[in-house]
PDB file of N, CA and C in Angstrom:
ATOM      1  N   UNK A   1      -8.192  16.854  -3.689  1.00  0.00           N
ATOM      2  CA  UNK A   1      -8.260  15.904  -4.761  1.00  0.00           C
ATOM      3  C   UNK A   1      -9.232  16.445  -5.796  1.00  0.00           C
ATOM      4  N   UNK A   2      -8.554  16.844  -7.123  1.00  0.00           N
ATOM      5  CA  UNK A   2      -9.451  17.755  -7.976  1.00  0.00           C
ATOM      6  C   UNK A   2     -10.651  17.339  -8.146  1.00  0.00           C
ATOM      7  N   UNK A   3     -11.364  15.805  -8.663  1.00  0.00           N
ATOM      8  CA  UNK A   3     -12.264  15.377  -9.924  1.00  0.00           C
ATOM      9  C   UNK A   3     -13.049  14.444  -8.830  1.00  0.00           C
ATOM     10  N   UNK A   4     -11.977  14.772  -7.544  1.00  0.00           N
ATOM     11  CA  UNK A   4     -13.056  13.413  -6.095  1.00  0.00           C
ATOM     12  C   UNK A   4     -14.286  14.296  -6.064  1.00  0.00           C
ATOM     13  N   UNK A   5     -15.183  13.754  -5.341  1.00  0.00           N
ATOM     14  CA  UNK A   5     -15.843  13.951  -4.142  1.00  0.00           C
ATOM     15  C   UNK A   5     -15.093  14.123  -2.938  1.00  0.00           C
ATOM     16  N   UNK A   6     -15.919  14.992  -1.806  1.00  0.00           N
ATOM     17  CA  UNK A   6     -15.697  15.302  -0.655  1.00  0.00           C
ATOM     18  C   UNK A   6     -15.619  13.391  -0.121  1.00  0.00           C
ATOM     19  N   UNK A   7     -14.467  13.182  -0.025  1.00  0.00           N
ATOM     20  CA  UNK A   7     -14.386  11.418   0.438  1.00  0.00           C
ATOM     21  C   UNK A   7     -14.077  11.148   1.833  1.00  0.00           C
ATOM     22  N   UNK A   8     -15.150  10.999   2.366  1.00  0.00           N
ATOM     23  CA  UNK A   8     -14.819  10.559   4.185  1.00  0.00           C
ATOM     24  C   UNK A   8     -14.088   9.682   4.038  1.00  0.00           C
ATOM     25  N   UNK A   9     -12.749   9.527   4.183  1.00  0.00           N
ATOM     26  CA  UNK A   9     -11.951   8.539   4.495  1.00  0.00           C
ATOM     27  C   UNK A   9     -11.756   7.381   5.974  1.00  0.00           C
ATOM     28  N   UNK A  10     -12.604   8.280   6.635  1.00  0.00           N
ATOM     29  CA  UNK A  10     -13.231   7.797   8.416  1.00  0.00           C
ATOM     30  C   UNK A  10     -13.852   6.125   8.008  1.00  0.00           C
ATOM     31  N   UNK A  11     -15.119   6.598   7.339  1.00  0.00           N
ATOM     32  CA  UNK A  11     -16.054   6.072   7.224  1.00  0.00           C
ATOM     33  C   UNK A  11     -16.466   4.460   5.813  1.00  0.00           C
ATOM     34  N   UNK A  12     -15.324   5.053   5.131  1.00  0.00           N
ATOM     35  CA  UNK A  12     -15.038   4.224   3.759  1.00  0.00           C
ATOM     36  C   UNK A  12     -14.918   2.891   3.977  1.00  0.00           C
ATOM     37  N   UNK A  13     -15.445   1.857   3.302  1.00  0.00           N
ATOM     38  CA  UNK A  13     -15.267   0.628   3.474  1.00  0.00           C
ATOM     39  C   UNK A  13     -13.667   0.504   2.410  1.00  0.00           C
ATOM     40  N   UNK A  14     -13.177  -0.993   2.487  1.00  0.00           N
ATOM     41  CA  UNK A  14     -11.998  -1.040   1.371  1.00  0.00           C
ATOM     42  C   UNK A  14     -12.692  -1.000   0.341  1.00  0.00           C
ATOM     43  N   UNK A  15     -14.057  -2.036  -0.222  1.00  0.00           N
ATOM     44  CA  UNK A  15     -14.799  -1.525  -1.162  1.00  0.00           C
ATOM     45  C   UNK A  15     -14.817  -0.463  -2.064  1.00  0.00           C
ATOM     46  N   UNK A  16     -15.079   0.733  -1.300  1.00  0.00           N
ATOM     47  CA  UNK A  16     -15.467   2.160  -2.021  1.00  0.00           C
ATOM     48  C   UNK A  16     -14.128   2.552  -2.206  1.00  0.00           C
ATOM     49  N   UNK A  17     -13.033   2.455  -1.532  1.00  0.00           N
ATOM     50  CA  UNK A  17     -11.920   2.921  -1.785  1.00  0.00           C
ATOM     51  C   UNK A  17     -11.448   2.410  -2.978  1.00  0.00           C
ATOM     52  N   UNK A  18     -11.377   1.291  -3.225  1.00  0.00           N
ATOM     53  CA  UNK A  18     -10.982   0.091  -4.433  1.00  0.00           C
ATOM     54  C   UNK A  18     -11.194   0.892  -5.438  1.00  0.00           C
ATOM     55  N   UNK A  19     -12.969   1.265  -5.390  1.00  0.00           N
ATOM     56  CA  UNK A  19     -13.645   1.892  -6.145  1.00  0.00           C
ATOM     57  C   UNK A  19     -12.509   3.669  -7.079  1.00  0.00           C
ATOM     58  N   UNK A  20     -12.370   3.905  -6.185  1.00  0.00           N
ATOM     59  CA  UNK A  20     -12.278   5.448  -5.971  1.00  0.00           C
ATOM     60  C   UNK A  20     -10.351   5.622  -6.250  1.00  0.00           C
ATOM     61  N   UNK A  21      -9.541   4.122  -6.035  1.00  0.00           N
ATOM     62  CA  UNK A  21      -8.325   4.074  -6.241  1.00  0.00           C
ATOM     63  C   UNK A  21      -7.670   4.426  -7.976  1.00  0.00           C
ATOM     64  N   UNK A  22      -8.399   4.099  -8.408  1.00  0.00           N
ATOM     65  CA  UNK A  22      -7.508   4.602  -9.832  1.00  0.00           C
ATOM     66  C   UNK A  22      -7.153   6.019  -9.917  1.00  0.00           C
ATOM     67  N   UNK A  23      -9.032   6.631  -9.591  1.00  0.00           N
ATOM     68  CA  UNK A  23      -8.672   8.485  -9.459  1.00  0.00           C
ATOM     69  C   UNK A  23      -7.508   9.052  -8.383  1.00  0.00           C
ATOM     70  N   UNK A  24      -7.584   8.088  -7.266  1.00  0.00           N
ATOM     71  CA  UNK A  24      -6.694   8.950  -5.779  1.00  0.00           C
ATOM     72  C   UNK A  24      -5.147   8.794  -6.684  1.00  0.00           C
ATOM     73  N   UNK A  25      -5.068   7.893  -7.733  1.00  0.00           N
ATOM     74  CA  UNK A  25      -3.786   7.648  -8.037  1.00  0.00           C
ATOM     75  C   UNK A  25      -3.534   9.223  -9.252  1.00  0.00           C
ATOM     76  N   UNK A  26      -4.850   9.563 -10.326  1.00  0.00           N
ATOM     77  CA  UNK A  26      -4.723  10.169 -11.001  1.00  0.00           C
ATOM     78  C   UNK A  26      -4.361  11.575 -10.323  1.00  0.00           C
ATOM     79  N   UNK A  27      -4.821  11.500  -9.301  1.00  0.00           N
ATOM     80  CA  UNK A  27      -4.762  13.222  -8.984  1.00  0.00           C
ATOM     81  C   UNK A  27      -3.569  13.069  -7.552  1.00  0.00           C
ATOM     82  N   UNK A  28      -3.032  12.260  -7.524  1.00  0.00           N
ATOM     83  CA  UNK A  28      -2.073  12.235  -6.106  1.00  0.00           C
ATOM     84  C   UNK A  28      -0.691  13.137  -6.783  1.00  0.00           C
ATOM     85  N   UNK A  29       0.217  13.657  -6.377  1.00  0.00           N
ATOM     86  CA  UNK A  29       1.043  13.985  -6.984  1.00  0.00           C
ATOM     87  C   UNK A  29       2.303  12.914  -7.335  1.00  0.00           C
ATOM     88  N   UNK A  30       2.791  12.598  -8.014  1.00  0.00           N
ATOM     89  CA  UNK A  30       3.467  12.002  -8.353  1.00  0.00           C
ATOM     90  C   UNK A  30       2.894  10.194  -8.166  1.00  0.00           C
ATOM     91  N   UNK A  31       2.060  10.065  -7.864  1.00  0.00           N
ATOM     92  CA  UNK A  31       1.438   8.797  -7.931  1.00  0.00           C
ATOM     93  C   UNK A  31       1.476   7.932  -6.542  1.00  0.00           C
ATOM     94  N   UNK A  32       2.039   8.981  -5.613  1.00  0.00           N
ATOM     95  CA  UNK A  32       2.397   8.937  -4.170  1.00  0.00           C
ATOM     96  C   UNK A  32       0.980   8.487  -3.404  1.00  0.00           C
ATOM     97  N   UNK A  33       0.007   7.772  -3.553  1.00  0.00           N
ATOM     98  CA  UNK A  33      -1.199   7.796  -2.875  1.00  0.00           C
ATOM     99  C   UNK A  33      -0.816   7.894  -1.204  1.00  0.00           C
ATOM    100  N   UNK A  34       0.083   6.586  -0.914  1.00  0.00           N
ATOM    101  CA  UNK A  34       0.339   6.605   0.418  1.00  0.00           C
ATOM    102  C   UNK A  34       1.011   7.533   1.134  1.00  0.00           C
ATOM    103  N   UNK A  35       1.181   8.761   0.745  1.00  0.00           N
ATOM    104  CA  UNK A  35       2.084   9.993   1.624  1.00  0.00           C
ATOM    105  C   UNK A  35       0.494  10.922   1.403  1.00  0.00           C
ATOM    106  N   UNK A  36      -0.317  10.629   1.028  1.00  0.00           N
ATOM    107  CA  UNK A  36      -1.368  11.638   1.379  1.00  0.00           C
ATOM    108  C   UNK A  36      -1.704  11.302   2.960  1.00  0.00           C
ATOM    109  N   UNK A  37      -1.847  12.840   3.298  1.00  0.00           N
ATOM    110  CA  UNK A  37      -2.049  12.455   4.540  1.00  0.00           C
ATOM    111  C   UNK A  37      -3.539  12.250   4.937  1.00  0.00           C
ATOM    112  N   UNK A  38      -4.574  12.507   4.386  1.00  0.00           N
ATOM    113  CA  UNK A  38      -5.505  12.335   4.360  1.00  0.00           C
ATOM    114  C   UNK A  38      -6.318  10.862   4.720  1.00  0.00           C
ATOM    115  N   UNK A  39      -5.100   9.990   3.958  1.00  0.00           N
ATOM    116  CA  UNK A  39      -5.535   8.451   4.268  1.00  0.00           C
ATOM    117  C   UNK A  39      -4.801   7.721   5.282  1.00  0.00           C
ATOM    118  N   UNK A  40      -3.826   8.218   5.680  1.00  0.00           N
ATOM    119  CA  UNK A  40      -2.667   7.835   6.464  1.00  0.00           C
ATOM    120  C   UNK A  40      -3.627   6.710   7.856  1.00  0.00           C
ATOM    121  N   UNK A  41      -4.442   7.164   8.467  1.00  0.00           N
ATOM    122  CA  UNK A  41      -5.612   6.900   9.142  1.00  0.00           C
ATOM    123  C   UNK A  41      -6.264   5.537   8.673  1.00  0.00           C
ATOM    124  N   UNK A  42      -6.943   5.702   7.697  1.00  0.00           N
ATOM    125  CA  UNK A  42      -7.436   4.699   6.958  1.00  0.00           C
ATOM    126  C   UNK A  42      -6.629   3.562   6.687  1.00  0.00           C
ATOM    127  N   UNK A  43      -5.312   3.543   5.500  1.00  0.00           N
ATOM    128  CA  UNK A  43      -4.276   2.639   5.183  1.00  0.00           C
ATOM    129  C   UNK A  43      -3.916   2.207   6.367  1.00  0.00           C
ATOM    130  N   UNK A  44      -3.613   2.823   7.611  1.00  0.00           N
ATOM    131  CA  UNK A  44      -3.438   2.115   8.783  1.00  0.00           C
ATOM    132  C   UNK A  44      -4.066   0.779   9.569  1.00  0.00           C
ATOM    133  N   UNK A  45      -5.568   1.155   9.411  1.00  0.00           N
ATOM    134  CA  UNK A  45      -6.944   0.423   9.734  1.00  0.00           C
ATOM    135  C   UNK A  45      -6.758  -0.410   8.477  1.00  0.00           C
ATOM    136  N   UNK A  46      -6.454  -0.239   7.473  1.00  0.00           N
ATOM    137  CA  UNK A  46      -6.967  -1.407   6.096  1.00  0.00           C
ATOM    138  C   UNK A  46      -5.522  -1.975   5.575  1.00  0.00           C
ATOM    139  N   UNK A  47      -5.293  -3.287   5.991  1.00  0.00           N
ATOM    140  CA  UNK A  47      -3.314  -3.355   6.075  1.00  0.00           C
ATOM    141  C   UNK A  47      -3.630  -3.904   4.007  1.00  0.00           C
ATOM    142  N   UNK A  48      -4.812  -4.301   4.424  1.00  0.00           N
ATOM    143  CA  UNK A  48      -5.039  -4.989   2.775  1.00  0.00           C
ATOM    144  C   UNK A  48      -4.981  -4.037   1.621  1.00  0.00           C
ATOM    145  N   UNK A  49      -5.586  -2.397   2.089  1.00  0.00           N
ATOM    146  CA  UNK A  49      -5.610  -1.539   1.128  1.00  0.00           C
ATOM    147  C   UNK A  49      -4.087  -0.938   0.938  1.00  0.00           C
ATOM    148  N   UNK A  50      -3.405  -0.931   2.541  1.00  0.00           N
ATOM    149  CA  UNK A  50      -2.266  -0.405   2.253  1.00  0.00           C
ATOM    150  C   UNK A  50      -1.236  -1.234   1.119  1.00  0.00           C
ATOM    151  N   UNK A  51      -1.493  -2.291   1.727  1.00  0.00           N
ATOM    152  CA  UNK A  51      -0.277  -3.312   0.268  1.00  0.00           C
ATOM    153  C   UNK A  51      -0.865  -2.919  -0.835  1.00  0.00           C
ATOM    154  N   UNK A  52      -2.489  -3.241  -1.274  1.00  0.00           N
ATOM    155  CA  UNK A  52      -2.275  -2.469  -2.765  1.00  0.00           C
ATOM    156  C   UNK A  52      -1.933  -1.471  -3.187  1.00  0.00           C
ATOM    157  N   UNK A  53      -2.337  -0.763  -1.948  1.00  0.00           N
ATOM    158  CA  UNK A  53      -1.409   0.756  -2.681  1.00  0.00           C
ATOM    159  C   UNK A  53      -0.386   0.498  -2.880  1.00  0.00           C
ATOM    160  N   UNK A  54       0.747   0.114  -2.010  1.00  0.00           N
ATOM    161  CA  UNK A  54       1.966  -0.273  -2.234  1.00  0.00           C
ATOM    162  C   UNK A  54       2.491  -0.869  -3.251  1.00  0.00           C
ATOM    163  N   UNK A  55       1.723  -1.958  -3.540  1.00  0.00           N
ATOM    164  CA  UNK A  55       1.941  -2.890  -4.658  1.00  0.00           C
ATOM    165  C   UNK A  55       1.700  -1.798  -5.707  1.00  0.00           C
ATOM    166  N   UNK A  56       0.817  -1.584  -6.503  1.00  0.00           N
ATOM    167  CA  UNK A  56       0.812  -0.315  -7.171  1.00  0.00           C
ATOM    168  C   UNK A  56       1.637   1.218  -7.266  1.00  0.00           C
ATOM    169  N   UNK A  57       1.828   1.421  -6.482  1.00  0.00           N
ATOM    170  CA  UNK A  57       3.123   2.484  -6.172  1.00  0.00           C
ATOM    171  C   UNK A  57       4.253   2.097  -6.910  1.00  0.00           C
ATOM    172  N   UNK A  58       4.713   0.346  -6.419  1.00  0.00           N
ATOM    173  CA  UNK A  58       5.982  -0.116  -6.844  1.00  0.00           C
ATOM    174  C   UNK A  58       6.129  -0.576  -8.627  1.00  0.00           C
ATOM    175  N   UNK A  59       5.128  -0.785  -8.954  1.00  0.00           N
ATOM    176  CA  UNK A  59       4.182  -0.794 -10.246  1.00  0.00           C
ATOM    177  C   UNK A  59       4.506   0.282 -10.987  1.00  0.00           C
ATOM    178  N   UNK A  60       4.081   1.409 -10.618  1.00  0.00           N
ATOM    179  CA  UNK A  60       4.167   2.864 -11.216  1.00  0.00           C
ATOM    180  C   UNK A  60       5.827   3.069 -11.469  1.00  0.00           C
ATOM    181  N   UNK A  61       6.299   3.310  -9.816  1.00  0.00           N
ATOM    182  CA  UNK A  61       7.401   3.396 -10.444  1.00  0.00           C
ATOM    183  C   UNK A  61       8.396   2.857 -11.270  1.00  0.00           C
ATOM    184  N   UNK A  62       8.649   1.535 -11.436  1.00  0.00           N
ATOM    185  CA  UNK A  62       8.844   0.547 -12.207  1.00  0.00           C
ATOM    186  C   UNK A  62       8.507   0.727 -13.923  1.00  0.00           C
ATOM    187  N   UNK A  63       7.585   0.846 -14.113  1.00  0.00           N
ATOM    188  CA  UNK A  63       6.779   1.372 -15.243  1.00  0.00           C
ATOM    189  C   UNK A  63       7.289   2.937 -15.525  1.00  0.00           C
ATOM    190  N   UNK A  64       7.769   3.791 -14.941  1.00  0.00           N
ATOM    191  CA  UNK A  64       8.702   5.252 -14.951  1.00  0.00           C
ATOM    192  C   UNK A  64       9.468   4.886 -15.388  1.00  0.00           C
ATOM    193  N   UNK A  65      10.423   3.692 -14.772  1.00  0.00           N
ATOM    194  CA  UNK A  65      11.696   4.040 -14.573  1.00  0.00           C
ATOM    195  C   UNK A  65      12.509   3.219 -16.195  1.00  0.00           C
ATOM    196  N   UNK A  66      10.977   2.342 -16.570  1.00  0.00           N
ATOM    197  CA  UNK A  66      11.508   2.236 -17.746  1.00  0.00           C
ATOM    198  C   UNK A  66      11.384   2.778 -19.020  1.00  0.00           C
ATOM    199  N   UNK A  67      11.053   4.292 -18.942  1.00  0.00           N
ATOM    200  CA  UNK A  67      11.103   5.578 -19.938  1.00  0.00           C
ATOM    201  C   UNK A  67      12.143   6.305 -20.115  1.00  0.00           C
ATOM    202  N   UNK A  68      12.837   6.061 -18.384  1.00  0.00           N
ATOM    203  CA  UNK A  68      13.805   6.864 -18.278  1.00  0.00           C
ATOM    204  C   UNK A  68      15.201   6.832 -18.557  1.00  0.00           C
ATOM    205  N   UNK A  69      15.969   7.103 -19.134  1.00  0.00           N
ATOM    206  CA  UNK A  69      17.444   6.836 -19.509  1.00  0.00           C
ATOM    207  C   UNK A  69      18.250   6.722 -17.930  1.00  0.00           C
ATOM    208  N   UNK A  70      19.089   5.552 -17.777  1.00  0.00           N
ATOM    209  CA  UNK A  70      19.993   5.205 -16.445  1.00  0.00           C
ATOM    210  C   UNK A  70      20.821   6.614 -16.239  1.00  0.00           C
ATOM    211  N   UNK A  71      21.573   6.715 -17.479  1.00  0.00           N
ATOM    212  CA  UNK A  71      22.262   7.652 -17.250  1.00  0.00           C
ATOM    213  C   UNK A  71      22.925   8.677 -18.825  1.00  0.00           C
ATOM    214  N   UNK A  72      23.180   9.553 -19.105  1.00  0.00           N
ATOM    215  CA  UNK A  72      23.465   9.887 -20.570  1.00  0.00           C
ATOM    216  C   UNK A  72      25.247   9.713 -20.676  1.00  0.00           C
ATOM    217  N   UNK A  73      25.229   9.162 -22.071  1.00  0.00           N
ATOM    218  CA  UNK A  73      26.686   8.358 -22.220  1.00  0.00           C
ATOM    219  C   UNK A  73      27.627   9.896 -21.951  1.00  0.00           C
ATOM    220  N   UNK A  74      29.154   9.447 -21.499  1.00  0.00           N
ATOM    221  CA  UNK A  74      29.949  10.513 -21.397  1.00  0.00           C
ATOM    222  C   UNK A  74      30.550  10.925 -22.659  1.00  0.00           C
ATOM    223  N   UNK A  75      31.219  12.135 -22.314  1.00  0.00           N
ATOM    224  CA  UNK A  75      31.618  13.065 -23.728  1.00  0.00           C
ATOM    225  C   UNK A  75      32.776  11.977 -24.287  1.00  0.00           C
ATOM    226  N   UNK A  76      33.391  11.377 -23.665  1.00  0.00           N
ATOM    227  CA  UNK A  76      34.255  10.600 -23.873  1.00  0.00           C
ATOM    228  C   UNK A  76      34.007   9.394 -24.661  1.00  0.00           C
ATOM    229  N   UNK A  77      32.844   8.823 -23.964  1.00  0.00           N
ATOM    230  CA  UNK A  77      32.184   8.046 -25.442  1.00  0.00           C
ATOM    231  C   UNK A  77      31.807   8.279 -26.662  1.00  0.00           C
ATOM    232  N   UNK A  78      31.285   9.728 -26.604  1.00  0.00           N
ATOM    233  CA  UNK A  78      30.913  10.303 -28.048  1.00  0.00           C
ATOM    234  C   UNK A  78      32.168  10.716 -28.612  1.00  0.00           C
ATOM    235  N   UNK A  79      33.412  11.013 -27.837  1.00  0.00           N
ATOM    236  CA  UNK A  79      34.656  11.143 -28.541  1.00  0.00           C
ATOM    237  C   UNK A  79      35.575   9.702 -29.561  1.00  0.00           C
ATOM    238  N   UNK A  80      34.795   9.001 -28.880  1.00  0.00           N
ATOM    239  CA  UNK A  80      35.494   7.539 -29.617  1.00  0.00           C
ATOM    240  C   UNK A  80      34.564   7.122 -30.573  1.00  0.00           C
ATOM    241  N   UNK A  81      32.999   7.680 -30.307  1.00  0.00           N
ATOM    242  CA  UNK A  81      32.460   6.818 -31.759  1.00  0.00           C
ATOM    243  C   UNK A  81      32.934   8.032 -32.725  1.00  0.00           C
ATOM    244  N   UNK A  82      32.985   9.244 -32.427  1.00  0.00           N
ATOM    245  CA  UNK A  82      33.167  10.392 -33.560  1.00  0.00           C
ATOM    246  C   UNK A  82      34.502   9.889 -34.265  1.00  0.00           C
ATOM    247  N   UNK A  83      35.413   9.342 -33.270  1.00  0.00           N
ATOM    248  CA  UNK A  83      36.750   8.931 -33.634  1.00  0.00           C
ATOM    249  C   UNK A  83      36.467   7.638 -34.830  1.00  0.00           C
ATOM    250  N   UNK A  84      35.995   7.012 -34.259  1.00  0.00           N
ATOM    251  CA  UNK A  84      35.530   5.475 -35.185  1.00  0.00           C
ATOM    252  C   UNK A  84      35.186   5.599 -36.530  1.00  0.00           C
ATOM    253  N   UNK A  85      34.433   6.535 -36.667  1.00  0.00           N
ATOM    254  CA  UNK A  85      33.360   7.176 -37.644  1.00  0.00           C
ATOM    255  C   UNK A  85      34.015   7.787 -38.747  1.00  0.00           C
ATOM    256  N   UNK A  86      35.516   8.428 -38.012  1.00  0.00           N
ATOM    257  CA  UNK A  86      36.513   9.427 -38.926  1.00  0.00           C
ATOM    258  C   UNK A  86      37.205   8.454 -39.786  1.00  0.00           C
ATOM    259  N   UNK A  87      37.677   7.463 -39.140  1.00  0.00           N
ATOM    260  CA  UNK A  87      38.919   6.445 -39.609  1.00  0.00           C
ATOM    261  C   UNK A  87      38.673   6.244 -40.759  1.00  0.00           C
ATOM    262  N   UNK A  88      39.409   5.841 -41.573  1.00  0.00           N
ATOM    263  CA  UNK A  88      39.338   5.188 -42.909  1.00  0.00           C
ATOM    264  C   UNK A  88      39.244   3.959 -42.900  1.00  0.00           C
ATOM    265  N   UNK A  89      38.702   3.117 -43.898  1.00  0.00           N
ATOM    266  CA  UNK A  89      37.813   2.218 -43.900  1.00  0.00           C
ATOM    267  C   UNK A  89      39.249   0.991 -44.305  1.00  0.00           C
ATOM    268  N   UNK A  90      39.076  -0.014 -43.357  1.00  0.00           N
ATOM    269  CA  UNK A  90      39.768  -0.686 -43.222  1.00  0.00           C
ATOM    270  C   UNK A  90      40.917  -0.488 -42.017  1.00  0.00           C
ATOM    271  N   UNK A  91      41.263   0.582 -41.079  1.00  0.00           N
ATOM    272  CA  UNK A  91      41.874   0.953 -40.099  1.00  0.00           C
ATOM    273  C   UNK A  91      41.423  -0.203 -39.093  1.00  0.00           C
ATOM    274  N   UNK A  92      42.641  -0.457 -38.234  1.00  0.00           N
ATOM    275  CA  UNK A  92      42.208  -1.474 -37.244  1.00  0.00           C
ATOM    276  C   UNK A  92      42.722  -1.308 -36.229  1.00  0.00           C
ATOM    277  N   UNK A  93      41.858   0.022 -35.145  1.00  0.00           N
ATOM    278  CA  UNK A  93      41.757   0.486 -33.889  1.00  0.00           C
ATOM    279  C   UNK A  93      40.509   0.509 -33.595  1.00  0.00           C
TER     280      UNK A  93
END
């Protein structure tokens, strides 16, 4: 974890973790906190820390997924507005 401290995860109250959760999110890869294996141990012992992570995870991705385009329109659609676009004005197709 680049910007952590050496973080005993053994020893951590939920407290310090709380603390320390925004960064584990900044430097996790893909925002995956709970597949580090590092905490796997811990989130186990803390069912309260695990849902926020969770809850947050589902957060993130959610918050992705609305940047992302569903899907890009087919050539076939761009063939009918190009078509639309050609017609002469007053045509009624």
């Amino acid at each position: 974890m680049n910007g952590l401290p050496k973080l005993n995860f053994d020893t951590m109250t939920p407290a310090e973790f709380e603390q320390y959760l925004p960064e584990l999110f900044a430097s996790s890869q893909g925002g995956m906190v709970s597949q580090n294996p590092r905490l796997k141990k811990f989130l186990a012992a803390n069912p309260d820390c695990a849902a926020l992570v969770s809850d947050l995870e589902t957060i993130a991705e959610t918050a992705r997924s609305l940047f992302q385009p569903d899907q890009e329109p087919s050539d076939a659609l761009w063939s009918k507005i190009a078509d639309k676009l050609q017609q002469e004005p007053g045509d009624a197709n």
